[in-house]
C-alpha atoms as a PDB file:
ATOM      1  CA  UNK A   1      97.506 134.030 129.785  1.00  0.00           C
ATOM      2  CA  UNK A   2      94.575 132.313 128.688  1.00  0.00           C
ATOM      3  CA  UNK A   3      90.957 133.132 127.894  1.00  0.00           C
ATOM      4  CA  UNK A   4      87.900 132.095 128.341  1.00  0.00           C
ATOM      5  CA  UNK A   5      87.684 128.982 130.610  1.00  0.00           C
ATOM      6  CA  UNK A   6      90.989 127.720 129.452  1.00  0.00           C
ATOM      7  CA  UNK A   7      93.572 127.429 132.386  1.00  0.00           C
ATOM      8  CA  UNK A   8      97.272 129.284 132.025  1.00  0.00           C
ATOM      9  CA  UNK A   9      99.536 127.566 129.616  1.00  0.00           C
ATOM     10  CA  UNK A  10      96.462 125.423 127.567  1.00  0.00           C
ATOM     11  CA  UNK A  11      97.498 127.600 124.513  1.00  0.00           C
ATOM     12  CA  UNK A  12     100.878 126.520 124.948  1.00  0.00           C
ATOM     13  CA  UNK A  13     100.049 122.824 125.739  1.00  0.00           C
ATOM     14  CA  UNK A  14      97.666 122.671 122.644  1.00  0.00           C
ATOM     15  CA  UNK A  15     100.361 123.707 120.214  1.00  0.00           C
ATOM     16  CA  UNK A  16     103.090 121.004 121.939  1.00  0.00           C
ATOM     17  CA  UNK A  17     100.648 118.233 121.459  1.00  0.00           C
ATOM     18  CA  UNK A  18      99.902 118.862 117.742  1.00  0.00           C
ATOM     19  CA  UNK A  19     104.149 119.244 117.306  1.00  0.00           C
ATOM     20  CA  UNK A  20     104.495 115.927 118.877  1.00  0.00           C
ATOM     21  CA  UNK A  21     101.402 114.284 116.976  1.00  0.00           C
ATOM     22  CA  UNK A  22     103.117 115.422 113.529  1.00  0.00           C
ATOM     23  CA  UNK A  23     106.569 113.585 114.475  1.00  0.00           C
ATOM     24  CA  UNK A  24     104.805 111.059 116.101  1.00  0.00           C
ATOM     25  CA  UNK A  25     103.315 110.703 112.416  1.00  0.00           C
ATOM     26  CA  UNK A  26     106.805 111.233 110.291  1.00  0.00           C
ATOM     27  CA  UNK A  27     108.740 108.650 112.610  1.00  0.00           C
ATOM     28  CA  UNK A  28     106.108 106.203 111.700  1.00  0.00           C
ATOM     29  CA  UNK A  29     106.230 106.521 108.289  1.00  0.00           C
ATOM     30  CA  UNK A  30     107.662 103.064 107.027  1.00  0.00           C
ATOM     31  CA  UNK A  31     111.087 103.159 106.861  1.00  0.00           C
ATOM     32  CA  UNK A  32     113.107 100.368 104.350  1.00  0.00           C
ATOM     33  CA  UNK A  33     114.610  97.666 106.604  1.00  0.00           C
ATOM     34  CA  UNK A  34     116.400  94.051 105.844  1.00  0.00           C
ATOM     35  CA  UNK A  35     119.041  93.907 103.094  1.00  0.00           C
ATOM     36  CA  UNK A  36     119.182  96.997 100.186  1.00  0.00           C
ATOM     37  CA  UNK A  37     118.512  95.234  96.499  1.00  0.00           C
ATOM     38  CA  UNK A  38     120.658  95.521  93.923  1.00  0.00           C
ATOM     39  CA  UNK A  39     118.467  96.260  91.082  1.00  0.00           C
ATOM     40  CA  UNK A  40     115.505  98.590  91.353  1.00  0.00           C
ATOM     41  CA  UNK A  41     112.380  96.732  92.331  1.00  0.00           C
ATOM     42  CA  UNK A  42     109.767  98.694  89.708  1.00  0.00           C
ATOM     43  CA  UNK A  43     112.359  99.688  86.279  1.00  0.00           C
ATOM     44  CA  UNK A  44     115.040  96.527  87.425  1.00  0.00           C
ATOM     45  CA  UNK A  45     117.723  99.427  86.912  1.00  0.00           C
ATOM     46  CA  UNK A  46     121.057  99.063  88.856  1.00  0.00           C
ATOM     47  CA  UNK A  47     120.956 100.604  92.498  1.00  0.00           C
ATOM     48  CA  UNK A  48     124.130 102.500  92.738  1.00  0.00           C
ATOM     49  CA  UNK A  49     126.180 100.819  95.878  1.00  0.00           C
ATOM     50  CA  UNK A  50     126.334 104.562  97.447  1.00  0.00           C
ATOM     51  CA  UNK A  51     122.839 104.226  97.620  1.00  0.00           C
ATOM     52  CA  UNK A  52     122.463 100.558  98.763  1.00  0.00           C
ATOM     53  CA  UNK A  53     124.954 101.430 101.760  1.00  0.00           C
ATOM     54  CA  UNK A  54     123.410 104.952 102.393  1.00  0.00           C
ATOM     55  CA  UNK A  55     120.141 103.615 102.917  1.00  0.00           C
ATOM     56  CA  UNK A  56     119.874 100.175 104.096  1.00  0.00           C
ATOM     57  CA  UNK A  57     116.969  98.449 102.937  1.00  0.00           C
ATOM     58  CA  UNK A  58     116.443  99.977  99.564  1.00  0.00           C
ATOM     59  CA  UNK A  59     114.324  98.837  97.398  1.00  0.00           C
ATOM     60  CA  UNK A  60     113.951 101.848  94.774  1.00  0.00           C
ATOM     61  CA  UNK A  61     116.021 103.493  91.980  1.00  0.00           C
ATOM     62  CA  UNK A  62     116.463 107.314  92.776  1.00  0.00           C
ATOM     63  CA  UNK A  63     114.457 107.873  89.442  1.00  0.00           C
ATOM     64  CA  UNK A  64     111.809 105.679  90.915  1.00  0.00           C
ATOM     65  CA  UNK A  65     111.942 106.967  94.446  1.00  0.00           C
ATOM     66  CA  UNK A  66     111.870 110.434  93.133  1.00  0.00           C
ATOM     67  CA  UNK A  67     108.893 109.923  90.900  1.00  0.00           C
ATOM     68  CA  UNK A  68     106.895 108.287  94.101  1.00  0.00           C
ATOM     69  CA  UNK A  69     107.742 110.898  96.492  1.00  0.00           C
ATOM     70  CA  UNK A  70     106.543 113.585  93.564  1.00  0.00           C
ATOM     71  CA  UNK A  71     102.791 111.909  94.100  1.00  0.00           C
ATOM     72  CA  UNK A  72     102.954 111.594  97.657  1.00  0.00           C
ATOM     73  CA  UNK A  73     100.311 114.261  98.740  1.00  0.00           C
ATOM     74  CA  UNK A  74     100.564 115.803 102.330  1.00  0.00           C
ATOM     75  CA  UNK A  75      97.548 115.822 104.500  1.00  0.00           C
ATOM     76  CA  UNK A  76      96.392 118.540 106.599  1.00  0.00           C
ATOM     77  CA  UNK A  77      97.008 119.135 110.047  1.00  0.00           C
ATOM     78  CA  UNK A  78      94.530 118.273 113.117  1.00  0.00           C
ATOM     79  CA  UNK A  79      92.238 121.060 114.158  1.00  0.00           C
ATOM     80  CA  UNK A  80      92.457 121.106 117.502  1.00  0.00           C
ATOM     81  CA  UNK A  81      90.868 124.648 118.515  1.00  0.00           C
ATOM     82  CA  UNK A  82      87.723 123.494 115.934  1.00  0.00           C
ATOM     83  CA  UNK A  83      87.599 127.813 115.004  1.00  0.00           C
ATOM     84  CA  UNK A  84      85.618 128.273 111.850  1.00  0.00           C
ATOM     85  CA  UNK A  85      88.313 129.989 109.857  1.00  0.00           C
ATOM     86  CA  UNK A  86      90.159 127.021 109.941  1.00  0.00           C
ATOM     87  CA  UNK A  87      87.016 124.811 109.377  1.00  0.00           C
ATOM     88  CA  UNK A  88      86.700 126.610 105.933  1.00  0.00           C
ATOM     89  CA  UNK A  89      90.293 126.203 104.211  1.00  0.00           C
END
């Protein structure tokens, strides 16, 4: 049921569309590709070969890959509704 001048199911639909935006988003996230290296690419440390064949294309230690995914910072999600309470977080 929905309210207002919303048709049946827009609720719904609204919520589907921001869980398909949000993978959209992870699955575009770069991804390594081409051949792993064998030494890290920032500390020149070995890459352990579990690694290397685990994840094809690495270029990272897991020291190194650990401390960059430590300062990655999420971002919020899209406001789709545009209520105030959520205008104010």
């Amino acid at each position: 049921m929905a309210g207002g001048w919303a048709r049946d199911g827009a609720v719904s639909e609204q919520i589907e569309a921001s869980i398909s935006d949000e993978l959209a988003r992870m699955q575009a996230q770069k991804r390594p590709v081409g051949e792993s290296l064998t030494h890290c690419a920032e500390c020149e440390e070995p890459i352990p070969e579990k690694r290397r064949l685990a994840l094809p294309g690495v270029k990272l230690c897991l020291d190194c890959q650990q401390e960059r995914d430590s300062s990655f910072k999420t971002r919020g999600g899209i406001n789709r509704r545009g209520s105030k309470d959520s205008q104010l977080k």
